[in-house]
N, C-alpha and C. Protein backbone atom coordinates (compact mmCIF):
# COMPACT_ATOMS: atom_id res chain seq x y z
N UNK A 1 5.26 -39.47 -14.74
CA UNK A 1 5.64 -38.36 -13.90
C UNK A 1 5.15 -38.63 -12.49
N UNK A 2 5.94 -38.79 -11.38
CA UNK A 2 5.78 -38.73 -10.12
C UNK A 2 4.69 -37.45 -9.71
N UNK A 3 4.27 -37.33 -8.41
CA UNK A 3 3.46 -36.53 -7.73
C UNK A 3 3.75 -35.60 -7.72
N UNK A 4 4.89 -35.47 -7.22
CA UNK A 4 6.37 -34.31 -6.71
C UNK A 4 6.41 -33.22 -8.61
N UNK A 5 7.02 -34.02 -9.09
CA UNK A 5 7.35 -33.42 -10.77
C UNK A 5 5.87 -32.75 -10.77
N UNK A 6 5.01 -33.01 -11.00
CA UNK A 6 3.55 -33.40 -11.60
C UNK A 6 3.07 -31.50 -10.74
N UNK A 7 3.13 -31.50 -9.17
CA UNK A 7 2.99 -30.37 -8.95
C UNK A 7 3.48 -29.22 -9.06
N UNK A 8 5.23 -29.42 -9.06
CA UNK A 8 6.09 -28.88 -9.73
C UNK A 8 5.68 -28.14 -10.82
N UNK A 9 5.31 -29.06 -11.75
CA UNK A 9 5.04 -28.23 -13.09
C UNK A 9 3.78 -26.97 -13.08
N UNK A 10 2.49 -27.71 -12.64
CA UNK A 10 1.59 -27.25 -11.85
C UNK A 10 1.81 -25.57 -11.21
N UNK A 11 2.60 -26.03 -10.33
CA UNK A 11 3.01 -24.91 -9.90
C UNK A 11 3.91 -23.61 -10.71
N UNK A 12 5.25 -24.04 -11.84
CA UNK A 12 5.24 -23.06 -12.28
C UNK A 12 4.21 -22.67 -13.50
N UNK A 13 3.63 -23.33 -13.95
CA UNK A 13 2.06 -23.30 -14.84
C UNK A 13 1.45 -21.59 -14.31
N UNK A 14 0.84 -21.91 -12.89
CA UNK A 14 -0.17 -21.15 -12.59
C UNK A 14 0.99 -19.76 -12.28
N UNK A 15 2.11 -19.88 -12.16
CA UNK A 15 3.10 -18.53 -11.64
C UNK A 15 3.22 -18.03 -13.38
N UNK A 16 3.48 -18.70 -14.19
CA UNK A 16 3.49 -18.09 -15.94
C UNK A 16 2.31 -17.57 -16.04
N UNK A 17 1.26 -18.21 -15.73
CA UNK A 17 -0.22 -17.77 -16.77
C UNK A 17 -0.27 -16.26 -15.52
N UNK A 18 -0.28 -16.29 -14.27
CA UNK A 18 -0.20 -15.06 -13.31
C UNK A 18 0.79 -14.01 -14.20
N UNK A 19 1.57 -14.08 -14.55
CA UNK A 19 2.73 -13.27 -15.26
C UNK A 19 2.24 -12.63 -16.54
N UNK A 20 1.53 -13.77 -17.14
CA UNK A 20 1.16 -13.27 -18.53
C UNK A 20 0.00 -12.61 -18.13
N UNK A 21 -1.03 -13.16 -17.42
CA UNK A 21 -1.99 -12.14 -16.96
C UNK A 21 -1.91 -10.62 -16.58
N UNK A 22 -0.92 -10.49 -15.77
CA UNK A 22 -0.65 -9.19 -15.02
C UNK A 22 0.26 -8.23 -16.31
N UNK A 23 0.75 -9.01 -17.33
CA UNK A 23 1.46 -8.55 -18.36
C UNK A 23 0.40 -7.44 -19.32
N UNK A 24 -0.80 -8.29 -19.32
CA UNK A 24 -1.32 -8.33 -20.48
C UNK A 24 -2.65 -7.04 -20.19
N UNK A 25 -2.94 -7.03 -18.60
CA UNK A 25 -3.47 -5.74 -17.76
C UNK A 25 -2.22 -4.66 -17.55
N UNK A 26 -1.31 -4.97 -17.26
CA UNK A 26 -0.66 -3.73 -17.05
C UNK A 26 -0.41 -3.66 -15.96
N UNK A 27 -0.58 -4.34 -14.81
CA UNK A 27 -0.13 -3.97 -13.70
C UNK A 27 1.25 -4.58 -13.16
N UNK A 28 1.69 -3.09 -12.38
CA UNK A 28 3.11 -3.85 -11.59
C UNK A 28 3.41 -4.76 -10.67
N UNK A 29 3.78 -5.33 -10.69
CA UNK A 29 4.04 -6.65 -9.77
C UNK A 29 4.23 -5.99 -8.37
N UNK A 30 5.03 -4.84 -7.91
CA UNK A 30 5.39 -4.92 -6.81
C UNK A 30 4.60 -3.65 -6.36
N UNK A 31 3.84 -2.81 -7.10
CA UNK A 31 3.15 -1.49 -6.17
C UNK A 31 1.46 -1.74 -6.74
N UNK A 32 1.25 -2.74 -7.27
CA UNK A 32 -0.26 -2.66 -7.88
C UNK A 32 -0.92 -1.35 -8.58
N UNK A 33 0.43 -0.64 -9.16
CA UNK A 33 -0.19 0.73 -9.94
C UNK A 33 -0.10 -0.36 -11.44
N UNK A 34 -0.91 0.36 -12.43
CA UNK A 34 -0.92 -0.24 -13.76
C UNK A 34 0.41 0.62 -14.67
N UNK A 35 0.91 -0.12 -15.64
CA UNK A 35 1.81 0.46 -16.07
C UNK A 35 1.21 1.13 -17.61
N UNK A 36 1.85 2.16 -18.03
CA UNK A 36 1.72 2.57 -19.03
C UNK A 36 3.00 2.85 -19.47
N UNK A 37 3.59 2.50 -21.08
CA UNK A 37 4.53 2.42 -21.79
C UNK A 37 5.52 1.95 -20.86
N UNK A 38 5.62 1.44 -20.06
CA UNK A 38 6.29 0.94 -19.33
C UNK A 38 6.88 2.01 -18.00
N UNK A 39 5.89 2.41 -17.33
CA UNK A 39 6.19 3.26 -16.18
C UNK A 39 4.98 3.03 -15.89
N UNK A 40 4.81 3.25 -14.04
CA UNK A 40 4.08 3.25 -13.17
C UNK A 40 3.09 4.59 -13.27
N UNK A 41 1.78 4.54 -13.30
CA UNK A 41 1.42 5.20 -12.81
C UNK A 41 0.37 5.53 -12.08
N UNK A 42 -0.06 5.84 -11.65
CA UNK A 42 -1.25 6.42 -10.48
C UNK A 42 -2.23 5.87 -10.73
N UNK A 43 -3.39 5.04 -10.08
CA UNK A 43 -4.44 4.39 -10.37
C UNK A 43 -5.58 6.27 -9.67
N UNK A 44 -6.52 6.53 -10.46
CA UNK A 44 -7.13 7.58 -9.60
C UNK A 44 -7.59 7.33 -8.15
N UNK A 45 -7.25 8.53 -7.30
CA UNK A 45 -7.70 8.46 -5.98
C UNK A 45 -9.61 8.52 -5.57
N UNK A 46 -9.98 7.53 -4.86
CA UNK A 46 -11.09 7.03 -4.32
C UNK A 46 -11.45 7.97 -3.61
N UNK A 47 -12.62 8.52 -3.56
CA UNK A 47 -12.99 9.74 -2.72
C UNK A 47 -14.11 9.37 -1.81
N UNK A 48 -14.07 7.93 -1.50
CA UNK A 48 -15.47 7.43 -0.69
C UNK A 48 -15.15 8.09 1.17
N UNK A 49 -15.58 8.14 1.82
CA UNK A 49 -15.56 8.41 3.08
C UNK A 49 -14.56 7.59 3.88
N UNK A 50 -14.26 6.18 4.14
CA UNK A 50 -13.08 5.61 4.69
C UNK A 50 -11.71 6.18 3.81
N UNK A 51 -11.81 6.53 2.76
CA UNK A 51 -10.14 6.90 2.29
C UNK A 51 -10.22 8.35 2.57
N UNK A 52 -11.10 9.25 2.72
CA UNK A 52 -10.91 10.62 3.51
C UNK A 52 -10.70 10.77 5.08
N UNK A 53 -11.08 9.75 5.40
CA UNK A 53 -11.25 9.67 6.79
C UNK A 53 -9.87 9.41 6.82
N UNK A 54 -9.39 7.90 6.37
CA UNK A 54 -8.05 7.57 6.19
C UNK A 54 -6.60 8.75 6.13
N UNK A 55 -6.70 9.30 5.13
CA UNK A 55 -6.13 10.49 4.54
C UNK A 55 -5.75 11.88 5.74
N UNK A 56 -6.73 11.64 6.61
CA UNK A 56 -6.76 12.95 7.42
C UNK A 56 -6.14 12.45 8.43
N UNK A 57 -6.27 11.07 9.14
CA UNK A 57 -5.31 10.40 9.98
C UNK A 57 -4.16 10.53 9.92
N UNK A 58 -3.64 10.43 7.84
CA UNK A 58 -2.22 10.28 7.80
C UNK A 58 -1.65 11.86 8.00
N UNK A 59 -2.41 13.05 7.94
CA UNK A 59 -2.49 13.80 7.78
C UNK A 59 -1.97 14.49 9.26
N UNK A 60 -2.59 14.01 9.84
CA UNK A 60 -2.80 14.56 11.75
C UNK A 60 -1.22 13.53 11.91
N UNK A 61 -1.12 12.49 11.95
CA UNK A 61 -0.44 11.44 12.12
C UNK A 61 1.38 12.21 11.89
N UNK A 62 1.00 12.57 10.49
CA UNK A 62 2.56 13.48 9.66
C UNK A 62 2.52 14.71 10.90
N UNK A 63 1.34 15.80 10.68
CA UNK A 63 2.01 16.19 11.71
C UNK A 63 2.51 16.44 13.12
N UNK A 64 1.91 15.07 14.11
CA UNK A 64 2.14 14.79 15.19
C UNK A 64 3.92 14.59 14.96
N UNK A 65 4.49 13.30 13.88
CA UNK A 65 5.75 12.95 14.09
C UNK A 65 6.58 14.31 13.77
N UNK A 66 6.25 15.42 13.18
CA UNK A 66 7.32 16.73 12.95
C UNK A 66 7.04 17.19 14.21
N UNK A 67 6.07 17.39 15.16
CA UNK A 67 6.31 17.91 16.43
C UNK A 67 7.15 17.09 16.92
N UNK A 68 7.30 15.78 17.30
CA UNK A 68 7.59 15.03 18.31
C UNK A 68 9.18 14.93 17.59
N UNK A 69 9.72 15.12 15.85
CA UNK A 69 11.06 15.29 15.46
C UNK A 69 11.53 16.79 16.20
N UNK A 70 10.64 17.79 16.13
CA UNK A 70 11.05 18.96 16.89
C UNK A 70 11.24 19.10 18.47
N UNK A 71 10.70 18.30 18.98
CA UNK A 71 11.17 18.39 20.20
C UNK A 71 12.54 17.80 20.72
N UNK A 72 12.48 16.55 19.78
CA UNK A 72 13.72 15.51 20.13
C UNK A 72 14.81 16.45 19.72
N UNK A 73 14.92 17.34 18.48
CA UNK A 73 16.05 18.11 18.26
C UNK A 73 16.45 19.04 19.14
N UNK A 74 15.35 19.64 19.97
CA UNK A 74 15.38 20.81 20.87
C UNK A 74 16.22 19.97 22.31
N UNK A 75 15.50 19.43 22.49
CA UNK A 75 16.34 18.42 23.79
C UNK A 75 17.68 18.08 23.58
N UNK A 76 18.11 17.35 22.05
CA UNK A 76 19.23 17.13 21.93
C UNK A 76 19.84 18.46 22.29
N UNK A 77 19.67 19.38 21.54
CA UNK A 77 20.44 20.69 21.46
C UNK A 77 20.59 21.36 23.37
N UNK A 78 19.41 21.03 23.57
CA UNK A 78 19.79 21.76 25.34
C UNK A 78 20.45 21.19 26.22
N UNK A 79 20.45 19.19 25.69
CA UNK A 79 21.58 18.41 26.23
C UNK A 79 22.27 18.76 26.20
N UNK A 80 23.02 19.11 24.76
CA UNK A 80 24.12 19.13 24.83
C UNK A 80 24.85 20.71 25.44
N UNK A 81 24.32 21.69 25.34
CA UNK A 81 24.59 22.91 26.24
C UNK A 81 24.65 22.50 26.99
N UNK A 82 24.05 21.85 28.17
CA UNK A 82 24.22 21.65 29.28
C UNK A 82 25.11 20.96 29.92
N UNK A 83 25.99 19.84 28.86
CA UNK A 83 27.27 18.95 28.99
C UNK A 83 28.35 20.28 28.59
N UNK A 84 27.78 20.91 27.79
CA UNK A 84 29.18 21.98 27.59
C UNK A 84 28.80 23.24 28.94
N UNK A 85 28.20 23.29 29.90
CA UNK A 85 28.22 24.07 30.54
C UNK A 85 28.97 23.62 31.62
N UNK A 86 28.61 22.44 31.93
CA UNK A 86 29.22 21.75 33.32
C UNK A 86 30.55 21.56 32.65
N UNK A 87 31.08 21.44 31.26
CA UNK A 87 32.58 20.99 31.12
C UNK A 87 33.40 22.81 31.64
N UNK A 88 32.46 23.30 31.21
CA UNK A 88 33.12 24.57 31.83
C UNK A 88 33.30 24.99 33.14
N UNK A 89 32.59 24.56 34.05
CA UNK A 89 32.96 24.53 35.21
C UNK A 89 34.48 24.02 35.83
């Protein structure tokens, strides 16, 4: 077996035994929740001080972007009155 083949194999080796590993814990490949009977679910939430801290960011964060969606709607809306006011002229 050449170098090339030789890592090849190597390589899908360690991607199977990763597969069977993650099979055999339960976890999903693509959200890192563990599965049960075959559905995702919730690993429990961490209550240490950086994920509260975290949490309240996303928190302030959510509702900074609904102000800043409410304004953009309000503007659109007075734009556009204001293109239908001058068409009335």
């Amino acid at each position: 077996m050449s170098s090339g083949q030789l890592t090849a194999v190597l390589i899908v080796g360690m991607v199977m035994f990763t597969i069977v590993v993650r099979a055999i814990y339960g976890v999903s490949r693509h959200s890192g929740r563990r599965l049960r009977h075959g559905r995702d679910e919730e690993l429990p939430p961490r209550n240490d001080g950086e994920t509260v801290r975290l949490r309240e960011e996303v928190k302030m964060l959510k509702e900074r972007l609904a102000v800043i969606e409410r304004i953009t709607v309000e503007k659109e809306n007075s734009l556009a009155r204001e293109i239908e006011q001058l068409r009335d002229r």
